[in-house]
PDB file of N, CA and C in Angstrom:
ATOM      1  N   UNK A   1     -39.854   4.829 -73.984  1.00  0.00           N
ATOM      2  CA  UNK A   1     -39.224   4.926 -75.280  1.00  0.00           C
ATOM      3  C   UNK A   1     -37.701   4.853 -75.149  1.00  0.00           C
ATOM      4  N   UNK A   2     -37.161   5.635 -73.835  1.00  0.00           N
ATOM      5  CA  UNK A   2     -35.758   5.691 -74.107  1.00  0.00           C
ATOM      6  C   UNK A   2     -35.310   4.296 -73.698  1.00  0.00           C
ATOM      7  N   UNK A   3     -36.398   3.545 -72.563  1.00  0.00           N
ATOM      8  CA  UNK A   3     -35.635   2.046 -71.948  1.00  0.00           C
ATOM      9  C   UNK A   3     -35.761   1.427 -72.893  1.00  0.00           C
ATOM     10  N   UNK A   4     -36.563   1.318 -74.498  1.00  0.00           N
ATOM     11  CA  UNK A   4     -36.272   0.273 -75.273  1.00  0.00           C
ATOM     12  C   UNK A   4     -35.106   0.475 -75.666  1.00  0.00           C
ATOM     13  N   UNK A   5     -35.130   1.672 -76.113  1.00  0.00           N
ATOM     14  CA  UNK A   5     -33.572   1.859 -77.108  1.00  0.00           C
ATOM     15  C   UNK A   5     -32.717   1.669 -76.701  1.00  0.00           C
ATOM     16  N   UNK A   6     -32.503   1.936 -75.343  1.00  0.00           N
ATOM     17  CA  UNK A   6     -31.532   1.076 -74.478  1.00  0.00           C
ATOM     18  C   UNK A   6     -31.094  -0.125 -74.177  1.00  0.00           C
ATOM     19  N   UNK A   7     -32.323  -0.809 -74.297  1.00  0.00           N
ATOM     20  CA  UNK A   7     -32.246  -2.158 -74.250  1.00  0.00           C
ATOM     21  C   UNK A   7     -31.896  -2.916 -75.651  1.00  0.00           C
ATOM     22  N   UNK A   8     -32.050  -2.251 -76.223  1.00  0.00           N
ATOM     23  CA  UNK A   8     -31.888  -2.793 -77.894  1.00  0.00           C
ATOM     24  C   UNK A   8     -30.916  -2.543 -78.336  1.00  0.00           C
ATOM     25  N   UNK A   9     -30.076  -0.960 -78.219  1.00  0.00           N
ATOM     26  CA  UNK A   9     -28.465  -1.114 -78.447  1.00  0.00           C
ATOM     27  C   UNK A   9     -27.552  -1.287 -77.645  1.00  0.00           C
ATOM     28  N   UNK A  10     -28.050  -1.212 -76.444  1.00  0.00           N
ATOM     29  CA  UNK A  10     -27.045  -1.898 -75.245  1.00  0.00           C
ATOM     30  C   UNK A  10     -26.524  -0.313 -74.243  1.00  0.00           C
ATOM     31  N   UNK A  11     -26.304  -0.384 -73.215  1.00  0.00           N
ATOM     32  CA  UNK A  11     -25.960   0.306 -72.425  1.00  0.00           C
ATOM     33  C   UNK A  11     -24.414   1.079 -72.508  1.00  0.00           C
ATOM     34  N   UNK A  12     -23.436   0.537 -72.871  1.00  0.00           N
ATOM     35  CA  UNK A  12     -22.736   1.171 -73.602  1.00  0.00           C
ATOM     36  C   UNK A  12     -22.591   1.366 -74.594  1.00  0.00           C
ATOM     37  N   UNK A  13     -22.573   1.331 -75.263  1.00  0.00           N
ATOM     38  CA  UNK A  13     -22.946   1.988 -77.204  1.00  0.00           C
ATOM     39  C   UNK A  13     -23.846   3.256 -76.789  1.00  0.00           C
ATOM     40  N   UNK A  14     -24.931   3.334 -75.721  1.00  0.00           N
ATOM     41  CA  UNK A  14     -25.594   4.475 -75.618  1.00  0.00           C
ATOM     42  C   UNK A  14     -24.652   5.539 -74.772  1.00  0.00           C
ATOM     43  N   UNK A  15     -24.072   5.080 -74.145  1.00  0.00           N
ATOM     44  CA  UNK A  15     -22.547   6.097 -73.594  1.00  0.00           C
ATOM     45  C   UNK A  15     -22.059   6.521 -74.680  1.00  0.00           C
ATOM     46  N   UNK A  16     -21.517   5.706 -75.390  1.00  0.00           N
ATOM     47  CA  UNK A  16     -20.748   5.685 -76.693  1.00  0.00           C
ATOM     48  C   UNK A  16     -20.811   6.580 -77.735  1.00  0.00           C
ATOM     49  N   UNK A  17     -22.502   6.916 -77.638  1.00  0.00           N
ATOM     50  CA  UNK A  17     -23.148   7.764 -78.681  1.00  0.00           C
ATOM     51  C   UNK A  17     -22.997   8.734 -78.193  1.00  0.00           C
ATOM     52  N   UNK A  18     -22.777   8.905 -76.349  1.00  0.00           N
ATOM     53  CA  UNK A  18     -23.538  10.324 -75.979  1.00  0.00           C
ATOM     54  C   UNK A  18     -21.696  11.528 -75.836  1.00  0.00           C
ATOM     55  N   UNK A  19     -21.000  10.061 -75.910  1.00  0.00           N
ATOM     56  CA  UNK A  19     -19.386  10.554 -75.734  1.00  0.00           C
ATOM     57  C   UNK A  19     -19.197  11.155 -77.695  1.00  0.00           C
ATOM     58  N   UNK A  20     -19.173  10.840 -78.536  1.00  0.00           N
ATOM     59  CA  UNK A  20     -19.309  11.092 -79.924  1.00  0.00           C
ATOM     60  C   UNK A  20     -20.774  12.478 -79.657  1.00  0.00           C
ATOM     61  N   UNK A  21     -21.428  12.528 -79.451  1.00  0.00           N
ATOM     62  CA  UNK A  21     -22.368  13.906 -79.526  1.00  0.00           C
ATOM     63  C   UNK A  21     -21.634  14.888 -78.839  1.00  0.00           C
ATOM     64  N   UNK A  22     -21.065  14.517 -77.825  1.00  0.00           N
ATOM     65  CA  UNK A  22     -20.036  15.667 -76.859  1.00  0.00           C
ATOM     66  C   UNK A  22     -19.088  15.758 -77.702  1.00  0.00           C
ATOM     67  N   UNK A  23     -18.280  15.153 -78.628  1.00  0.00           N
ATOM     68  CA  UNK A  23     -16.910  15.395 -79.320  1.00  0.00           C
ATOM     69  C   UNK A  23     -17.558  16.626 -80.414  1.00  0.00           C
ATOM     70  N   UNK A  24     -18.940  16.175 -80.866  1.00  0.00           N
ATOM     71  CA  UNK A  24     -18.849  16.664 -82.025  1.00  0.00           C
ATOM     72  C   UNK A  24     -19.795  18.394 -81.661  1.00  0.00           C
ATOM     73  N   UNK A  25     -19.994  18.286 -80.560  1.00  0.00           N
ATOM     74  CA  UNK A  25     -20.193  19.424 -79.771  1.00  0.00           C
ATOM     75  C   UNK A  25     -19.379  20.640 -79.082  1.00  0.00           C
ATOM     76  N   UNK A  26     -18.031  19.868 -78.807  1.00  0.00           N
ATOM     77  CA  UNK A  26     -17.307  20.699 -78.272  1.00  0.00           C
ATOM     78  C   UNK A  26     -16.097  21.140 -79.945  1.00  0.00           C
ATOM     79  N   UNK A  27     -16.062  20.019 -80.381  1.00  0.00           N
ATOM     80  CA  UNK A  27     -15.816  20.195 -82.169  1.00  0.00           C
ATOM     81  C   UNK A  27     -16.474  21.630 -83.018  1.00  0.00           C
ATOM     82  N   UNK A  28     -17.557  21.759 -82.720  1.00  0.00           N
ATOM     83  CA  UNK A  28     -18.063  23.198 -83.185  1.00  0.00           C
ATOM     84  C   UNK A  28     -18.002  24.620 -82.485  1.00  0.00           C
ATOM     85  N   UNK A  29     -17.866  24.232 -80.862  1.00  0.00           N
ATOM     86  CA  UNK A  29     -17.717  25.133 -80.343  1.00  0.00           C
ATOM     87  C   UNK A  29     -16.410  25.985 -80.341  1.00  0.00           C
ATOM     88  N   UNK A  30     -15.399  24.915 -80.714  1.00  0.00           N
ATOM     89  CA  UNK A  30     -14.181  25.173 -80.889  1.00  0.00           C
ATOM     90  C   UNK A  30     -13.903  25.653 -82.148  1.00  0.00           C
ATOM     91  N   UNK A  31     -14.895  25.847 -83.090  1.00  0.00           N
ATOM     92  CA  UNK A  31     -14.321  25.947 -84.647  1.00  0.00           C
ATOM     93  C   UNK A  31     -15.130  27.418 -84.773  1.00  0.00           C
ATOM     94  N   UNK A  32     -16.249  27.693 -83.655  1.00  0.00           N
ATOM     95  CA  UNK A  32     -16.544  29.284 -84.127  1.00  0.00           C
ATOM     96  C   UNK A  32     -16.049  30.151 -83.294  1.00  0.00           C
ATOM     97  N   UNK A  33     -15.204  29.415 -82.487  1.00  0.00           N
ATOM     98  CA  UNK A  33     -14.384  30.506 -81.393  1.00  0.00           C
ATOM     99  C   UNK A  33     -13.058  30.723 -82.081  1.00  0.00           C
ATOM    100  N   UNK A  34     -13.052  30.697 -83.332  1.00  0.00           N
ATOM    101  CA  UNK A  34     -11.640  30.561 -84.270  1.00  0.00           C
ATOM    102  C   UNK A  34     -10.463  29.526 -84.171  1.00  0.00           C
ATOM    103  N   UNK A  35     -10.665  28.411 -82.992  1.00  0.00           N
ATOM    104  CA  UNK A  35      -9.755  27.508 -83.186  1.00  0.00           C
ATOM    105  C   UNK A  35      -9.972  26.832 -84.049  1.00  0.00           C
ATOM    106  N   UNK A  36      -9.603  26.855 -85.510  1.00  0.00           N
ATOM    107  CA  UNK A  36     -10.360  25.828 -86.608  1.00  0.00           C
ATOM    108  C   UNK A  36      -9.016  24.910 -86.316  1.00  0.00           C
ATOM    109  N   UNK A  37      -8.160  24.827 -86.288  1.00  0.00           N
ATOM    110  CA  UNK A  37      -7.257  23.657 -86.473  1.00  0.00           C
ATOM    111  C   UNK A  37      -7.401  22.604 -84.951  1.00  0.00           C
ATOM    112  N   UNK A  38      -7.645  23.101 -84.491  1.00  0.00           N
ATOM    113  CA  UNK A  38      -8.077  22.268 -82.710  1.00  0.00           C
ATOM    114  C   UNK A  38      -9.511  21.446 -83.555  1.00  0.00           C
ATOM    115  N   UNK A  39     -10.528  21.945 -83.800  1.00  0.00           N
ATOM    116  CA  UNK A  39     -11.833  22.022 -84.295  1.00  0.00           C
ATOM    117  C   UNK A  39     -11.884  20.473 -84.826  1.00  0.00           C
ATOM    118  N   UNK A  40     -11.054  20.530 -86.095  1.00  0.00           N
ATOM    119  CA  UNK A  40     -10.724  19.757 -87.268  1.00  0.00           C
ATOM    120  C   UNK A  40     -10.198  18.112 -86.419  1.00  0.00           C
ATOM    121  N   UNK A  41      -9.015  18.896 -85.758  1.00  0.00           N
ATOM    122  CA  UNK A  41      -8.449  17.468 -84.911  1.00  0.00           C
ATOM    123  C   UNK A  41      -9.549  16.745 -84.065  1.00  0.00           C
ATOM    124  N   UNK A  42     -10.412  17.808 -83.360  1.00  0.00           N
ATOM    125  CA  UNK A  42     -11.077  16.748 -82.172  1.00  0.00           C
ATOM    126  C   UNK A  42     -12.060  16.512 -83.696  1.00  0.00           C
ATOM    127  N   UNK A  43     -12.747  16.896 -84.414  1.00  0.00           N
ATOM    128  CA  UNK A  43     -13.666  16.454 -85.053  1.00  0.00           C
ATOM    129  C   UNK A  43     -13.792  15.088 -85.573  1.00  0.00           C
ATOM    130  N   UNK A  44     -12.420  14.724 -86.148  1.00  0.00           N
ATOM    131  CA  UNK A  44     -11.871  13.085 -86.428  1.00  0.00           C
ATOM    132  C   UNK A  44     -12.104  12.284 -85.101  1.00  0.00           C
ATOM    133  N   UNK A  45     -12.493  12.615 -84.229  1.00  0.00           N
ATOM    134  CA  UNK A  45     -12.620  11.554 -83.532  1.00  0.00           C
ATOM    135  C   UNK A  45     -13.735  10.830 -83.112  1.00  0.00           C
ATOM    136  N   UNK A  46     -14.525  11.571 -83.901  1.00  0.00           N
ATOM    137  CA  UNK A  46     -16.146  11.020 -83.572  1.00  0.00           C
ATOM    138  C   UNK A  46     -15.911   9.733 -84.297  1.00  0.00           C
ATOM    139  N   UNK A  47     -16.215   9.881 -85.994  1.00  0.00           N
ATOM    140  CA  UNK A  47     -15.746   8.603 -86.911  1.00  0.00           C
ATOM    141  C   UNK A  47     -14.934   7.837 -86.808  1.00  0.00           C
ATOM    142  N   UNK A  48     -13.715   8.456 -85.835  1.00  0.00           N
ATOM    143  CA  UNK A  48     -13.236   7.385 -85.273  1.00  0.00           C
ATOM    144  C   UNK A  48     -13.515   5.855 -84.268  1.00  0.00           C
ATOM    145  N   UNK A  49     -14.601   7.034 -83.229  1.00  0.00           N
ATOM    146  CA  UNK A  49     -15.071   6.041 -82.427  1.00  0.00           C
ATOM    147  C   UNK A  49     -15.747   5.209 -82.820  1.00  0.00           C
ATOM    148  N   UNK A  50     -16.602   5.282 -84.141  1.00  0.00           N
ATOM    149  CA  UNK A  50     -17.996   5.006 -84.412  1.00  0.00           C
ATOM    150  C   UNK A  50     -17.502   3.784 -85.551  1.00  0.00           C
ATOM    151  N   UNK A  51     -15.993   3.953 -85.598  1.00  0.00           N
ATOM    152  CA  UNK A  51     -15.679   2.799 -86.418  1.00  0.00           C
ATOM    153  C   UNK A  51     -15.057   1.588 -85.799  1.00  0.00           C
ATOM    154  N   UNK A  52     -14.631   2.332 -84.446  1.00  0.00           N
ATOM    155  CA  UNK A  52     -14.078   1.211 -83.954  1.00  0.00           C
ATOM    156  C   UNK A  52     -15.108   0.370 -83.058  1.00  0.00           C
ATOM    157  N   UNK A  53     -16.545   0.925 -83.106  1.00  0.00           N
ATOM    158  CA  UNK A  53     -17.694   0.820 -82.488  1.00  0.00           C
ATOM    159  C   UNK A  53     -18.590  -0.168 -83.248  1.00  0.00           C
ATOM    160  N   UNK A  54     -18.173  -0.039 -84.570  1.00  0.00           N
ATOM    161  CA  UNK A  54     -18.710  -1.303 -85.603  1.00  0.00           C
ATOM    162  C   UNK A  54     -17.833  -1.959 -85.673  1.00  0.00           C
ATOM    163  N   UNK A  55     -16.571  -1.821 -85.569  1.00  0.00           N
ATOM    164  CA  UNK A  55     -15.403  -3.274 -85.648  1.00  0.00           C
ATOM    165  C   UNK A  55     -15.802  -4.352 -84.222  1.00  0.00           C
ATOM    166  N   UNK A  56     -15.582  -3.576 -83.290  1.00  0.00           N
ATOM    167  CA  UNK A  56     -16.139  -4.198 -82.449  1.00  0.00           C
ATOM    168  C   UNK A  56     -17.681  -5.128 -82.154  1.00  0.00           C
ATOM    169  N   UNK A  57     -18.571  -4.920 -83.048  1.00  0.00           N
ATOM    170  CA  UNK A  57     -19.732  -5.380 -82.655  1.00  0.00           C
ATOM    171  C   UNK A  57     -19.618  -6.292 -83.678  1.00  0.00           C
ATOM    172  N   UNK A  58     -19.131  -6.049 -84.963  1.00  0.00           N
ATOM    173  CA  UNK A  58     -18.975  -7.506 -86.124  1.00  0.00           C
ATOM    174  C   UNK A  58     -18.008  -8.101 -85.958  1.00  0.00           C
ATOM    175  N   UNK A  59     -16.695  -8.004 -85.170  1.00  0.00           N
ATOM    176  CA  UNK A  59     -16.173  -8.735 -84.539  1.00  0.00           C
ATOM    177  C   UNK A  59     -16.380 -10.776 -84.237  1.00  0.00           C
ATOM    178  N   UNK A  60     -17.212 -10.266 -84.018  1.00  0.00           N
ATOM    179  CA  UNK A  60     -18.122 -11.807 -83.267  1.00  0.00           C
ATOM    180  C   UNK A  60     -18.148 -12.373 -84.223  1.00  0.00           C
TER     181      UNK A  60
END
């Protein structure tokens, strides 16, 4: 199951996803340990990636 999905969105994009699950992981961990303003900043960067992750693939 996981080698299709792999094979179907490609080997990096599945990095890609797993780097954006860690942002938005360490994003919460940071926001109930009271750093909400740290929290907020790394949090923008998931949607960030994930846009420059579709610019890139329609690109072509």
């Amino acid at each position: 199951m996981m080698k299709k999905f792999i094979e179907r969105v490609g080997a990096m994009n599945c990095i890609m996803l797993l780097v954006v699950l860690s942002i938005i992981i360490v994003s919460e961990y940071l926001f109930l340990n009271g750093k909400k303003l740290d929290a907020i900043f790394i949090a923008f960067w998931a949607p960030t990636i994930l846009g420059f992750m579709n610019y890139l693939k329609y690109k072509k």
